[in-house]
N, C-alpha and C. Protein backbone atom coordinates (compact mmCIF):
# COMPACT_ATOMS: atom_id res chain seq x y z
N UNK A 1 89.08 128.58 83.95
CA UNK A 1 89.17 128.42 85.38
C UNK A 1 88.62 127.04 85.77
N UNK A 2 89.53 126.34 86.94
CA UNK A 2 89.21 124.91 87.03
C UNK A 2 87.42 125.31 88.08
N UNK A 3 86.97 124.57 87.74
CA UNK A 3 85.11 124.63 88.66
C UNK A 3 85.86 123.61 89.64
N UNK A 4 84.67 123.66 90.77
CA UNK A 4 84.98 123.45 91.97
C UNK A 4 83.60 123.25 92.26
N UNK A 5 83.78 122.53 93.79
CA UNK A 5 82.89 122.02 94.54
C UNK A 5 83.07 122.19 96.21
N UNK A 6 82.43 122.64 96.62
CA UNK A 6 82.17 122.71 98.09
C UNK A 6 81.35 121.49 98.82
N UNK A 7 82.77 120.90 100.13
CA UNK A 7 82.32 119.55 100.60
C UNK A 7 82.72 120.13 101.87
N UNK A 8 81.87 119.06 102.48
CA UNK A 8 81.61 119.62 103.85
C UNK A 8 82.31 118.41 104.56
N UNK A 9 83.11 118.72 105.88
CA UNK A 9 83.23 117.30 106.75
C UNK A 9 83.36 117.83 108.19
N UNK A 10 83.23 117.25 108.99
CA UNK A 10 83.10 117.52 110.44
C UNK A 10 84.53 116.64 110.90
N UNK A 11 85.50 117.09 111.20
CA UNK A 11 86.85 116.78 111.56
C UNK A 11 86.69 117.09 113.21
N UNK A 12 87.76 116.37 113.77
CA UNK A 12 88.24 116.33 115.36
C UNK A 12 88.51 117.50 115.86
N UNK A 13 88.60 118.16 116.71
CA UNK A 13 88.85 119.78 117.15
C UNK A 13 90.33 119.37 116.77
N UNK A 14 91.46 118.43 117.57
CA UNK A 14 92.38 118.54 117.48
C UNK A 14 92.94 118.56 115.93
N UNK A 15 92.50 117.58 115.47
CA UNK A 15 92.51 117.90 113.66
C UNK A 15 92.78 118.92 113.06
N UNK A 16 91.40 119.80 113.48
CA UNK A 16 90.79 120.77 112.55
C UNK A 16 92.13 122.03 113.22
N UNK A 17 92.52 121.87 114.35
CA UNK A 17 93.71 122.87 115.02
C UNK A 17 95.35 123.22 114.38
N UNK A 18 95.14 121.13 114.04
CA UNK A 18 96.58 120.83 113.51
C UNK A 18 96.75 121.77 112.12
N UNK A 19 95.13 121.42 110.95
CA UNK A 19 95.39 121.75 109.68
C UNK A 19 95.33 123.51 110.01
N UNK A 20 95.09 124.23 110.91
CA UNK A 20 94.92 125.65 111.41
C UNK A 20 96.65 125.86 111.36
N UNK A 21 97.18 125.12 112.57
CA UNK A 21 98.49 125.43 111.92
C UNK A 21 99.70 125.30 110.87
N UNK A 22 98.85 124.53 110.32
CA UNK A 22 100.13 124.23 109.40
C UNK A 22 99.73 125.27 108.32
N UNK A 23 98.55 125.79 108.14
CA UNK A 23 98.21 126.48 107.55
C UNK A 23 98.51 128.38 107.61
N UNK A 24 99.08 128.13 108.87
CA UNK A 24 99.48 129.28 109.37
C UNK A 24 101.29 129.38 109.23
N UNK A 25 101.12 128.23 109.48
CA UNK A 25 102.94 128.23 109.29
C UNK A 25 103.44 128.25 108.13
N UNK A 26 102.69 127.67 107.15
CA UNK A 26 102.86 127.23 105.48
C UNK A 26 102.28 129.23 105.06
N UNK A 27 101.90 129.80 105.45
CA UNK A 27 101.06 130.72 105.06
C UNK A 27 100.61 130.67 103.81
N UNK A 28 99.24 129.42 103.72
CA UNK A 28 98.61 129.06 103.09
C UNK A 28 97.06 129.02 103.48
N UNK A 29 96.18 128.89 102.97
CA UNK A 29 94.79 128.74 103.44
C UNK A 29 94.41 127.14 103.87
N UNK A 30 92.99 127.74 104.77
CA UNK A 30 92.80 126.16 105.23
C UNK A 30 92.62 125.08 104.26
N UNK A 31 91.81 125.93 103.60
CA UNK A 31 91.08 125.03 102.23
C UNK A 31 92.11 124.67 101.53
N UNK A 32 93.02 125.39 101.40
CA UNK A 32 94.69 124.87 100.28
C UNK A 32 95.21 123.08 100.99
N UNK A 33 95.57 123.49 102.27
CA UNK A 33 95.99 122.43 103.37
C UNK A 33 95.13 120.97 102.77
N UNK A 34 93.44 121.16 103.39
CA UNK A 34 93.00 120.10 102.81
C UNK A 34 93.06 119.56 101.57
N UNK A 35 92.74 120.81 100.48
CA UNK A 35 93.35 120.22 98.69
C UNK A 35 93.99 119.24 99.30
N UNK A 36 95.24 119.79 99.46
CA UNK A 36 96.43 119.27 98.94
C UNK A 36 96.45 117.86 100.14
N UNK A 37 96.07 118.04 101.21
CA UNK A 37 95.82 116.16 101.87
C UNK A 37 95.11 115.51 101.42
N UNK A 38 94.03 115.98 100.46
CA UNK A 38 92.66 114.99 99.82
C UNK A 38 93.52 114.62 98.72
N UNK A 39 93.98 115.27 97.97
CA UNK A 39 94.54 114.76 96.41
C UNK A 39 95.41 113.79 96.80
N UNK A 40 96.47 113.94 97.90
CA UNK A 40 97.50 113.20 98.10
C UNK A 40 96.75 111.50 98.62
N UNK A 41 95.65 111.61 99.69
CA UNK A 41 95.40 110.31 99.81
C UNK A 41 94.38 109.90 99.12
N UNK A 42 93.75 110.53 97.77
CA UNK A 42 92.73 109.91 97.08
C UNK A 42 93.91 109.20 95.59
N UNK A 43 94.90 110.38 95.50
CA UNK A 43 96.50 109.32 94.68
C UNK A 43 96.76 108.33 95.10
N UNK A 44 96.83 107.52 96.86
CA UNK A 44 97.49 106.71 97.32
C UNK A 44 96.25 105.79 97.20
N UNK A 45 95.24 105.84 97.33
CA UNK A 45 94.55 105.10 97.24
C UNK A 45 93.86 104.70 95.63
N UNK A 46 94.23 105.29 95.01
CA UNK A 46 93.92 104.62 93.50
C UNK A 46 95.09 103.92 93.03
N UNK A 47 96.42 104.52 93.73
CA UNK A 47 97.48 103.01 93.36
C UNK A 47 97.13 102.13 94.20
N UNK A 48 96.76 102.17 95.35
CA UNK A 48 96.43 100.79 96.54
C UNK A 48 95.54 99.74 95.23
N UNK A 49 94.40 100.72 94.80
CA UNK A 49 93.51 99.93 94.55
C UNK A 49 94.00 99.65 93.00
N UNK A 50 94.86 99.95 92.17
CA UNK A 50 95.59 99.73 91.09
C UNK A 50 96.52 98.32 91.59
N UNK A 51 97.71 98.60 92.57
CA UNK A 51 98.20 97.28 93.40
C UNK A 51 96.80 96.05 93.05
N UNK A 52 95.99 96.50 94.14
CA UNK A 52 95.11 95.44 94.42
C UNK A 52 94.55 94.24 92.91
N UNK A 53 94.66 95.23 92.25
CA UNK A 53 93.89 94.57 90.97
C UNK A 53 95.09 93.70 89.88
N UNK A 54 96.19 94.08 90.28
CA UNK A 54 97.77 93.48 89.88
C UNK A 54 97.97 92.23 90.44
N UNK A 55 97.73 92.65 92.07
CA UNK A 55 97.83 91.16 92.67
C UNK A 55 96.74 89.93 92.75
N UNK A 56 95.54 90.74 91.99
CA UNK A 56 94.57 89.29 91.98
C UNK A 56 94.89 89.21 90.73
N UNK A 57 95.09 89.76 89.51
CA UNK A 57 95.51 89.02 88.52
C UNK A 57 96.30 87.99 88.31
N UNK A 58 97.25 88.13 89.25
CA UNK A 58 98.56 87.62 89.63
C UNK A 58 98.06 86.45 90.36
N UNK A 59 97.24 86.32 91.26
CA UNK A 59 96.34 84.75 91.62
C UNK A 59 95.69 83.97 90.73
N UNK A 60 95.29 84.73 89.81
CA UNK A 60 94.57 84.01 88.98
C UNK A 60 95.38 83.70 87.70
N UNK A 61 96.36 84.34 87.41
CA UNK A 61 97.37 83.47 86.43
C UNK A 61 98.16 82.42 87.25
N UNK A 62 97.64 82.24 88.35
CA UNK A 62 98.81 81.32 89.13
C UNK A 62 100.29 81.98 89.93
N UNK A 63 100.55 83.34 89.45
CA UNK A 63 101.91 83.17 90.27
C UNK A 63 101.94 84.05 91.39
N UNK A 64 102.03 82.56 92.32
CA UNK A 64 102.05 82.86 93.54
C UNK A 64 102.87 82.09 94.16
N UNK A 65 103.61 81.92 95.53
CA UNK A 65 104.87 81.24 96.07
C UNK A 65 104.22 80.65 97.23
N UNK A 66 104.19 79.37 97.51
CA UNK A 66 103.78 78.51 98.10
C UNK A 66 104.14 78.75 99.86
N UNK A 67 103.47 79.14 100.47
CA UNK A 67 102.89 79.35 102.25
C UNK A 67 104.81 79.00 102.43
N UNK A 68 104.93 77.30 102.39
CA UNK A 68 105.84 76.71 103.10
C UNK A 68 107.57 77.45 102.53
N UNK A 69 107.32 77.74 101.42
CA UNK A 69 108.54 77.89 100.66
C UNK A 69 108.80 79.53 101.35
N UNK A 70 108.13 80.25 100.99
CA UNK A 70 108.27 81.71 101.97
C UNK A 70 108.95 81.37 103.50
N UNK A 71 107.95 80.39 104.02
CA UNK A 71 108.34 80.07 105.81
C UNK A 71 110.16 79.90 105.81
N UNK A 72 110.24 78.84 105.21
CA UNK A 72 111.47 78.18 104.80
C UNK A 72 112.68 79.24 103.88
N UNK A 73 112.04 80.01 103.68
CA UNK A 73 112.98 81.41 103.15
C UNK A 73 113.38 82.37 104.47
N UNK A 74 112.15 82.59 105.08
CA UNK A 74 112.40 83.69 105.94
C UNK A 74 113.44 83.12 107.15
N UNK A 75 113.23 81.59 107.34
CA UNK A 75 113.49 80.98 108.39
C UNK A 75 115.39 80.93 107.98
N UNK A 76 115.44 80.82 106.89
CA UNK A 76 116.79 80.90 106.57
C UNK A 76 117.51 82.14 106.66
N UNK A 77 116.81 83.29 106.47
CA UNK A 77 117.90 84.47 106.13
C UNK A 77 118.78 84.49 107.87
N UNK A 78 118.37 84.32 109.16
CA UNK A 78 119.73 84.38 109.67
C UNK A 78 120.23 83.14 109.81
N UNK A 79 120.55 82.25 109.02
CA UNK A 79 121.51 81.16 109.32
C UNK A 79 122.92 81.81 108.19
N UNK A 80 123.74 80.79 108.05
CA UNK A 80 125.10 81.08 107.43
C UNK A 80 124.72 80.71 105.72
N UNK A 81 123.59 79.81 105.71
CA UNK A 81 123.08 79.78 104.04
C UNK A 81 121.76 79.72 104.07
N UNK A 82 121.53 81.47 103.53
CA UNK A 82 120.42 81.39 103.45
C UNK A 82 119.94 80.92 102.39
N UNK A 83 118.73 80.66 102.24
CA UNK A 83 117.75 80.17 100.49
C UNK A 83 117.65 81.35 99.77
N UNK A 84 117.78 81.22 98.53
CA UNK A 84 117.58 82.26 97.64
C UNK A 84 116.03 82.56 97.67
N UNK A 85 115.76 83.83 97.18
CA UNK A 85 114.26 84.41 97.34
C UNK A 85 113.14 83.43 96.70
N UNK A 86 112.74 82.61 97.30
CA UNK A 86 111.33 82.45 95.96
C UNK A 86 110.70 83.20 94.91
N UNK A 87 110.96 82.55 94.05
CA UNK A 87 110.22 83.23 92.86
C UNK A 87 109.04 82.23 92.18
N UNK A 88 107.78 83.02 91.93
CA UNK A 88 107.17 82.25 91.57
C UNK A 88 107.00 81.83 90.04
């Protein structure tokens, strides 16, 4: 059996109403509701912070696309020729 832990948080009335119904509509428990919103944004946030650690690598090997060359990209896509994407 997976062990467990009991956490406490003090949520918004309107909050705490919303996860009441969905929990009622899902006919699921409250505690299920939260699981399953904690896992989902503690996942999104270990790729954020996975991202994050990609893109400073990515500064520090150098590839990165120069301020002006982006400007000068974006500034093109509605004319009749646009610039191809920068790549760094």
């Amino acid at each position: 059996m997976t062990q467990t832990r009991v956490l406490t948080a003090h949520v918004p009335l309107p909050l705490a109403e919303r996860i009441d119904e969905a929990a009622a509509r899902l006919d699921r428990s409250r505690g299920w509701i939260v699981k399953q919103a904690l896992t989902a944004w503690v996942e999104q946030e270990e790729k954020r912070h996975e991202w994050t650690l990609e893109a400073l690598a990515d500064v520090e090997a150098g590839r990165t696309v120069d301020h002006e060359a982006v400007n000068a990209w974006a500034d093109s896509l509605g004319s009749r020729t646009p610039l191809p994407l920068p790549i760094p």
